[in-house]
N, C-alpha and C. Protein backbone atom coordinates (compact mmCIF):
# COMPACT_ATOMS: atom_id res chain seq x y z
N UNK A 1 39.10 -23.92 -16.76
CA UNK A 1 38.19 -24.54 -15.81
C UNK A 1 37.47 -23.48 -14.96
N UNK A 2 38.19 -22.13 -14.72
CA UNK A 2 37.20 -21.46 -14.00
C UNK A 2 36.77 -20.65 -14.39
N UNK A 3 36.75 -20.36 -16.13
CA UNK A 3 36.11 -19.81 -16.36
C UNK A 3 34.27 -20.56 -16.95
N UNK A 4 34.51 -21.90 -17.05
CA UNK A 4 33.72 -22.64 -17.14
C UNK A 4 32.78 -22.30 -15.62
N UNK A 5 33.53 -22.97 -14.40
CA UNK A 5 33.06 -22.58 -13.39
C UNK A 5 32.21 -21.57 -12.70
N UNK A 6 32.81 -20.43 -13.83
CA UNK A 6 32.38 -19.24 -13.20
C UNK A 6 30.75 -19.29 -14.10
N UNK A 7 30.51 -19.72 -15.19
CA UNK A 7 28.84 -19.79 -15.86
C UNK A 7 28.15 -20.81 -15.18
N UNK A 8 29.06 -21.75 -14.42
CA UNK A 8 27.83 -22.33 -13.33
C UNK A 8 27.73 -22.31 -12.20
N UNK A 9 28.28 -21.32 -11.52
CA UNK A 9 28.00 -20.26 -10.70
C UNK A 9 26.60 -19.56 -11.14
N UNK A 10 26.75 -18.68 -12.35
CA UNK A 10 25.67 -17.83 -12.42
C UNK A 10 24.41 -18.50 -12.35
N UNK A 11 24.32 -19.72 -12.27
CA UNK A 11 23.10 -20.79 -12.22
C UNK A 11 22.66 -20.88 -10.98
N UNK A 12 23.37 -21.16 -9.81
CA UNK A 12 23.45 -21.22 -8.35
C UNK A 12 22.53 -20.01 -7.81
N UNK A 13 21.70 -20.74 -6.95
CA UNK A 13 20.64 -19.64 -5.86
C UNK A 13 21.40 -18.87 -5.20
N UNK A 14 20.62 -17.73 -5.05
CA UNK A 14 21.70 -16.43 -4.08
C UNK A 14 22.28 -16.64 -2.96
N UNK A 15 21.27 -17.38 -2.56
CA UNK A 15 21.26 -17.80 -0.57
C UNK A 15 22.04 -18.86 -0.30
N UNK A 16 23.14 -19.80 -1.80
CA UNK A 16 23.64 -20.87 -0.90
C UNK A 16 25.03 -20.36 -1.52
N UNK A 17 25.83 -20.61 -0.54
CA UNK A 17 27.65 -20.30 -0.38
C UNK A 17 28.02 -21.20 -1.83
N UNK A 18 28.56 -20.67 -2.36
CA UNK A 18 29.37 -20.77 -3.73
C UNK A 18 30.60 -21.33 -3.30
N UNK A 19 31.18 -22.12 -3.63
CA UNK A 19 32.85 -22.59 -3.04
C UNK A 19 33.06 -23.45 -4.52
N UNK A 20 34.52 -22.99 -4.73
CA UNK A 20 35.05 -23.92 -5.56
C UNK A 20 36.24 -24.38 -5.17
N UNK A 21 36.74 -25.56 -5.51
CA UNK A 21 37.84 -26.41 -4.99
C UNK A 21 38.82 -26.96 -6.12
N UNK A 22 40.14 -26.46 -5.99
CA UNK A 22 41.13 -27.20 -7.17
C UNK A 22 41.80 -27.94 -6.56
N UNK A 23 41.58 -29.45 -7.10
CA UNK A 23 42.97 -30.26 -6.59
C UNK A 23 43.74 -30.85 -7.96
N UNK A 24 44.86 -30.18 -7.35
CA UNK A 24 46.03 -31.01 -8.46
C UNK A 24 47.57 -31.32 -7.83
N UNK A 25 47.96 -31.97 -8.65
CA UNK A 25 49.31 -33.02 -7.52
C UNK A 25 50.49 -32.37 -8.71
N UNK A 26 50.07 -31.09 -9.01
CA UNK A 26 51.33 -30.14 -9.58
C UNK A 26 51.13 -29.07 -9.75
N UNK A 27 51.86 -28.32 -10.78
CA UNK A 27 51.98 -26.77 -11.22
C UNK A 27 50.54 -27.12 -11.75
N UNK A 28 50.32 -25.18 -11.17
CA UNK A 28 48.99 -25.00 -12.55
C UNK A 28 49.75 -24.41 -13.55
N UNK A 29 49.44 -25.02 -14.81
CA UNK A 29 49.74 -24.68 -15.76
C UNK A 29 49.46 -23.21 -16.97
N UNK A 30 48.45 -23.38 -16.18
CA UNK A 30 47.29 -21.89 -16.63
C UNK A 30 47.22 -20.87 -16.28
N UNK A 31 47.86 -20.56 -14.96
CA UNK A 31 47.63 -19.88 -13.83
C UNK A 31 47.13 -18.08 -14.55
N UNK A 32 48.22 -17.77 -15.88
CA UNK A 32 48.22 -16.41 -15.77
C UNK A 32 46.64 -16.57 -16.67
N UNK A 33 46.29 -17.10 -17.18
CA UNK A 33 44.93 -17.04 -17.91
C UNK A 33 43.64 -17.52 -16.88
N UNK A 34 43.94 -17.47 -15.44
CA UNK A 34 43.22 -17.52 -14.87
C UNK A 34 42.90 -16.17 -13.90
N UNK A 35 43.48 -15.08 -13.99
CA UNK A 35 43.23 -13.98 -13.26
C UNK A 35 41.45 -12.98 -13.92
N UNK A 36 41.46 -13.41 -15.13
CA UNK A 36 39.95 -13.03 -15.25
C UNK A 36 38.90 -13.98 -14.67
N UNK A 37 38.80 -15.15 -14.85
CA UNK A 37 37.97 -15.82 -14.32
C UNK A 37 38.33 -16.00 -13.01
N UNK A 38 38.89 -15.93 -12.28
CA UNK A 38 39.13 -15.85 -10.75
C UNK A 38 38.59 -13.95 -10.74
N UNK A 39 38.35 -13.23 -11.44
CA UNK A 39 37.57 -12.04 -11.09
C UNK A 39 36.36 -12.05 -10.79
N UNK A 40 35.66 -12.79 -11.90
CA UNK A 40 34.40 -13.13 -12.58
C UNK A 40 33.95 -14.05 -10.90
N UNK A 41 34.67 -15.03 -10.53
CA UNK A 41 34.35 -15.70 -9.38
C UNK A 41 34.36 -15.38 -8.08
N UNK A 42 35.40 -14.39 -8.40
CA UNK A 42 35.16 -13.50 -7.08
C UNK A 42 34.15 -12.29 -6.86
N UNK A 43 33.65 -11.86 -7.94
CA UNK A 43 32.39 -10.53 -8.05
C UNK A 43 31.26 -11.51 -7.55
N UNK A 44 31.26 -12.92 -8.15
CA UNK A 44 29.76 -13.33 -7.90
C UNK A 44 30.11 -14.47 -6.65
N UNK A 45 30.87 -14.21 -5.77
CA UNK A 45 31.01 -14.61 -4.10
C UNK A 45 31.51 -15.94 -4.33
N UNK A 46 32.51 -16.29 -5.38
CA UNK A 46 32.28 -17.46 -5.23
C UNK A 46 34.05 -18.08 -4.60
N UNK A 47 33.99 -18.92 -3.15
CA UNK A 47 35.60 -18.60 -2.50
C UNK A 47 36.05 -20.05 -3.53
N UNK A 48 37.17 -19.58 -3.88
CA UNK A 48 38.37 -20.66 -4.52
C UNK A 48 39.06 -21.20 -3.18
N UNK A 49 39.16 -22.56 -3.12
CA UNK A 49 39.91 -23.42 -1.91
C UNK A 49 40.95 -24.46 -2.91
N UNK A 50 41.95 -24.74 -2.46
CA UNK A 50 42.91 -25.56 -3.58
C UNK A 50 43.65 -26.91 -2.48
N UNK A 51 43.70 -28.05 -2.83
CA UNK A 51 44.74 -28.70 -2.58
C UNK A 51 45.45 -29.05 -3.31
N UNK A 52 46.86 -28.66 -2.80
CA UNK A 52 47.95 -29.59 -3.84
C UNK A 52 48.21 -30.73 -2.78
N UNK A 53 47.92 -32.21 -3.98
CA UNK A 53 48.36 -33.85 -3.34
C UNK A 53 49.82 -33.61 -3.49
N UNK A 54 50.46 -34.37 -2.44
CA UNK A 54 51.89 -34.39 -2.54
C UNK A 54 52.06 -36.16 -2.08
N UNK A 55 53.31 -36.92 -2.76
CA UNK A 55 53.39 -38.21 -2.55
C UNK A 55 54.28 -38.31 -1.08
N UNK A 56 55.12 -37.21 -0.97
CA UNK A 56 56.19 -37.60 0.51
C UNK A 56 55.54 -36.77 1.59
N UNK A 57 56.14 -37.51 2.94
CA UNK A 57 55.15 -36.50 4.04
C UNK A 57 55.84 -35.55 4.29
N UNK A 58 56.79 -35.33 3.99
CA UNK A 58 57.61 -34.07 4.08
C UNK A 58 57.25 -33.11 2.36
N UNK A 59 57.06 -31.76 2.38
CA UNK A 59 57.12 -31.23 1.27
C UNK A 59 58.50 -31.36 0.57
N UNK A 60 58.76 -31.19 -0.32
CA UNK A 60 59.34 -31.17 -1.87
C UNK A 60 59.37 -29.76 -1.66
N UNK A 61 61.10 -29.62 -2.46
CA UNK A 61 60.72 -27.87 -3.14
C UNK A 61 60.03 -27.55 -4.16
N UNK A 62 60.03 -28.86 -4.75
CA UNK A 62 58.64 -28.54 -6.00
C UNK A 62 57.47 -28.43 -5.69
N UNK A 63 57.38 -29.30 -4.55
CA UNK A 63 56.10 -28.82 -3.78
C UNK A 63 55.64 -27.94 -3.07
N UNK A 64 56.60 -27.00 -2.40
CA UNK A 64 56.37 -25.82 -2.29
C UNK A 64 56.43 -24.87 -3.54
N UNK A 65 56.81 -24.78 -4.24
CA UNK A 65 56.86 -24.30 -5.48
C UNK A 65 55.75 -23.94 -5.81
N UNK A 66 55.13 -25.26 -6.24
CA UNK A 66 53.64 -25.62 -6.78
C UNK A 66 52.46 -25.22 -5.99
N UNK A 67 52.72 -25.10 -4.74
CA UNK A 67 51.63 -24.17 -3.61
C UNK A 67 51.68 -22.96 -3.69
N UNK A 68 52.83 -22.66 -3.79
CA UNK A 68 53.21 -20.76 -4.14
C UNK A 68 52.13 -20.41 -5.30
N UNK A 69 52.28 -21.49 -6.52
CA UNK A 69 51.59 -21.13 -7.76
C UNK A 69 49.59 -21.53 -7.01
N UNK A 70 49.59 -22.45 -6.43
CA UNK A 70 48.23 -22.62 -6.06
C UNK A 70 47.52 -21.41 -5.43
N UNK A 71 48.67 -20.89 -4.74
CA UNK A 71 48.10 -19.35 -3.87
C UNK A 71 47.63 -18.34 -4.89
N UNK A 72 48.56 -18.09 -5.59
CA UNK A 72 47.85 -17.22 -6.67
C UNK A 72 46.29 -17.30 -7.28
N UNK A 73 45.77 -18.80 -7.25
CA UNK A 73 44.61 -18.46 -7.83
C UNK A 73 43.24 -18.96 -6.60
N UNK A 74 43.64 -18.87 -5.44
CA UNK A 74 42.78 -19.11 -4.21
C UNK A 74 42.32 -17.66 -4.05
N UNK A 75 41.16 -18.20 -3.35
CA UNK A 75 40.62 -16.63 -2.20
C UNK A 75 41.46 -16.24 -0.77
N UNK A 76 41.21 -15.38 -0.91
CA UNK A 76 41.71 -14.76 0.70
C UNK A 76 40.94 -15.33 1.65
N UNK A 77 41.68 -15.63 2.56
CA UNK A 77 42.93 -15.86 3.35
C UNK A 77 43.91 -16.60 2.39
N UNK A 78 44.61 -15.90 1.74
CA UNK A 78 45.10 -17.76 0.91
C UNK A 78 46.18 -18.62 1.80
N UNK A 79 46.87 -18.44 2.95
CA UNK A 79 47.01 -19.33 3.53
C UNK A 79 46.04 -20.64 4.17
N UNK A 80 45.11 -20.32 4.68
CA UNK A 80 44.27 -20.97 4.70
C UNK A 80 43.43 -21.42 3.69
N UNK A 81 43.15 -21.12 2.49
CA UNK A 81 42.60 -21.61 1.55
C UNK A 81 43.84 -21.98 0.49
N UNK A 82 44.31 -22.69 0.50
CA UNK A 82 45.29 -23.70 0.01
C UNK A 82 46.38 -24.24 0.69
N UNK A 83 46.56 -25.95 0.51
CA UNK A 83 46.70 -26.88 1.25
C UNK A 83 47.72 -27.43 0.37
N UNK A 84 48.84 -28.02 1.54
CA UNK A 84 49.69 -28.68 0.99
C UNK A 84 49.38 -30.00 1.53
N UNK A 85 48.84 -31.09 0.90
CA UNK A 85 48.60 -32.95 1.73
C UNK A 85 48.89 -33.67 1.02
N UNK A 86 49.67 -34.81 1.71
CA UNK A 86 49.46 -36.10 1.59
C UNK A 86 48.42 -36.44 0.99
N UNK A 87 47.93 -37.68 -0.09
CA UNK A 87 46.47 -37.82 -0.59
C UNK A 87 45.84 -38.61 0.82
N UNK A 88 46.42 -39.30 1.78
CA UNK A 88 45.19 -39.29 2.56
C UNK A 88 45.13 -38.39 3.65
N UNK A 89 46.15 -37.51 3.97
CA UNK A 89 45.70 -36.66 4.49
C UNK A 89 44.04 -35.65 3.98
N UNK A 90 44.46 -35.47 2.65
CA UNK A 90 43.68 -34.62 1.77
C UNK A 90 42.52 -35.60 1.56
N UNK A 91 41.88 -36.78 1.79
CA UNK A 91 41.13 -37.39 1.70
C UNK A 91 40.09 -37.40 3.24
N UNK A 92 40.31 -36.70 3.86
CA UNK A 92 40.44 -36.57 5.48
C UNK A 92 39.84 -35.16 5.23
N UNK A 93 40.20 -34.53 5.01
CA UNK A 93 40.44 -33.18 4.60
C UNK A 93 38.34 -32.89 4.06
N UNK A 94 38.83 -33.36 2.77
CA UNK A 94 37.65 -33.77 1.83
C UNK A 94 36.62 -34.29 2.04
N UNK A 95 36.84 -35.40 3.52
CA UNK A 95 35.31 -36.20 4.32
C UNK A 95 34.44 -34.91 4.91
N UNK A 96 35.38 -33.86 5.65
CA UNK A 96 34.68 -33.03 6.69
C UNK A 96 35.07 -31.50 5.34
N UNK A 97 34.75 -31.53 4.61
CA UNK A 97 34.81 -30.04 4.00
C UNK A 97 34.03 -29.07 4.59
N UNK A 98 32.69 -29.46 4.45
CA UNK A 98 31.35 -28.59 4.86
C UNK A 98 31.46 -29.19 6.43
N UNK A 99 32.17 -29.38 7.30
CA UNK A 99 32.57 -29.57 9.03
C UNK A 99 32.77 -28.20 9.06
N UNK A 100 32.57 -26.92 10.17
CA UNK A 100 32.57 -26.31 10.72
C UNK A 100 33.95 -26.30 11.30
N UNK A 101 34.33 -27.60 11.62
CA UNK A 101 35.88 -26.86 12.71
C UNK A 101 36.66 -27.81 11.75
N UNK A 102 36.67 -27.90 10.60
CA UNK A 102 37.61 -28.29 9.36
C UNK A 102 38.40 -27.22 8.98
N UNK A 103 39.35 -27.22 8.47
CA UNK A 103 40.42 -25.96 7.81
C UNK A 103 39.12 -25.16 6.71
N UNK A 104 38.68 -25.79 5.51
CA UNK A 104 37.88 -25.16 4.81
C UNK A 104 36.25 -24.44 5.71
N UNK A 105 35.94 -25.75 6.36
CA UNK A 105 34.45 -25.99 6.61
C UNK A 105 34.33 -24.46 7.45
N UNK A 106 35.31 -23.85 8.07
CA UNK A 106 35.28 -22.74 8.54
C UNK A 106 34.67 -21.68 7.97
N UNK A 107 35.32 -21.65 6.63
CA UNK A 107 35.31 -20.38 5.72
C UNK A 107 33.46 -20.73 4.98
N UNK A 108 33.26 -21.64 4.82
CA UNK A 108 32.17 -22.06 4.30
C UNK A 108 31.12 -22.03 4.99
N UNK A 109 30.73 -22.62 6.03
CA UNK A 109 29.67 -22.48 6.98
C UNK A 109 29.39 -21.55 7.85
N UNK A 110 30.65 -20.34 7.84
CA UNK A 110 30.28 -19.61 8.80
C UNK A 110 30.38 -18.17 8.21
N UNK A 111 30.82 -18.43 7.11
CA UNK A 111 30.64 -17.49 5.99
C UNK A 111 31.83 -16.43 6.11
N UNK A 112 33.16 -17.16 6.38
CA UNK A 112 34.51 -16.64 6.62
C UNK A 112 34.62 -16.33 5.21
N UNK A 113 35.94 -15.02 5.19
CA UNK A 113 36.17 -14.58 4.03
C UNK A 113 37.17 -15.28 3.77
């Protein structure tokens, strides 16, 4: 997927912020075949943001688990660019992305690294 991602990127105007977003409600499965295309996305500016959905409001050790693995393929800050939520937390999340005083909308609008 990101390496797909990353050829429509190269399509995208210079002047507008590139952001890509993974949500999945588990392990990435792919993760080690994603360190080239998370290169490729990072040379051409483009920030990786991830949520992992979780069903209990308390994390899971699988669910921490599965964030550990989400960090690996986020941008820096990767604490801040990957999320452990609830789906409506993360639906909340997702209304205000491009919000300015949102967890993401930060890194995006103000052109945080």
């Amino acid at each position: 997927a990101e390496e797909w991602a990353a050829e429509v990127f190269k399509e995208s105007p210079a002047h507008r912020e590139k952001v890509l977003l993974i949500i999945t409600d588990g392990k990435i499965q792919d993760k080690d075949e994603l360190g080239p295309a998370g290169t490729t996305l990072a040379a051409a500016g483009v920030k990786v943001f991830g949520i992992l959905l979780r069903r209990q409001a308390a994390a899971t050790t699988t669910d921490i688990a599965n964030l550990a693995t989400l960090k690996e393929v986020v941008s820096d800050p990767k604490e801040t660019h990957a999320l452990s939520l609830q789906v409506d937390e993360a639906l909340a999340i997702m209304d205000g992305f491009c919000d300015p005083n949102s967890p993401f909308g930060t890194y995006i609008t103000q052109g945080g690294s």
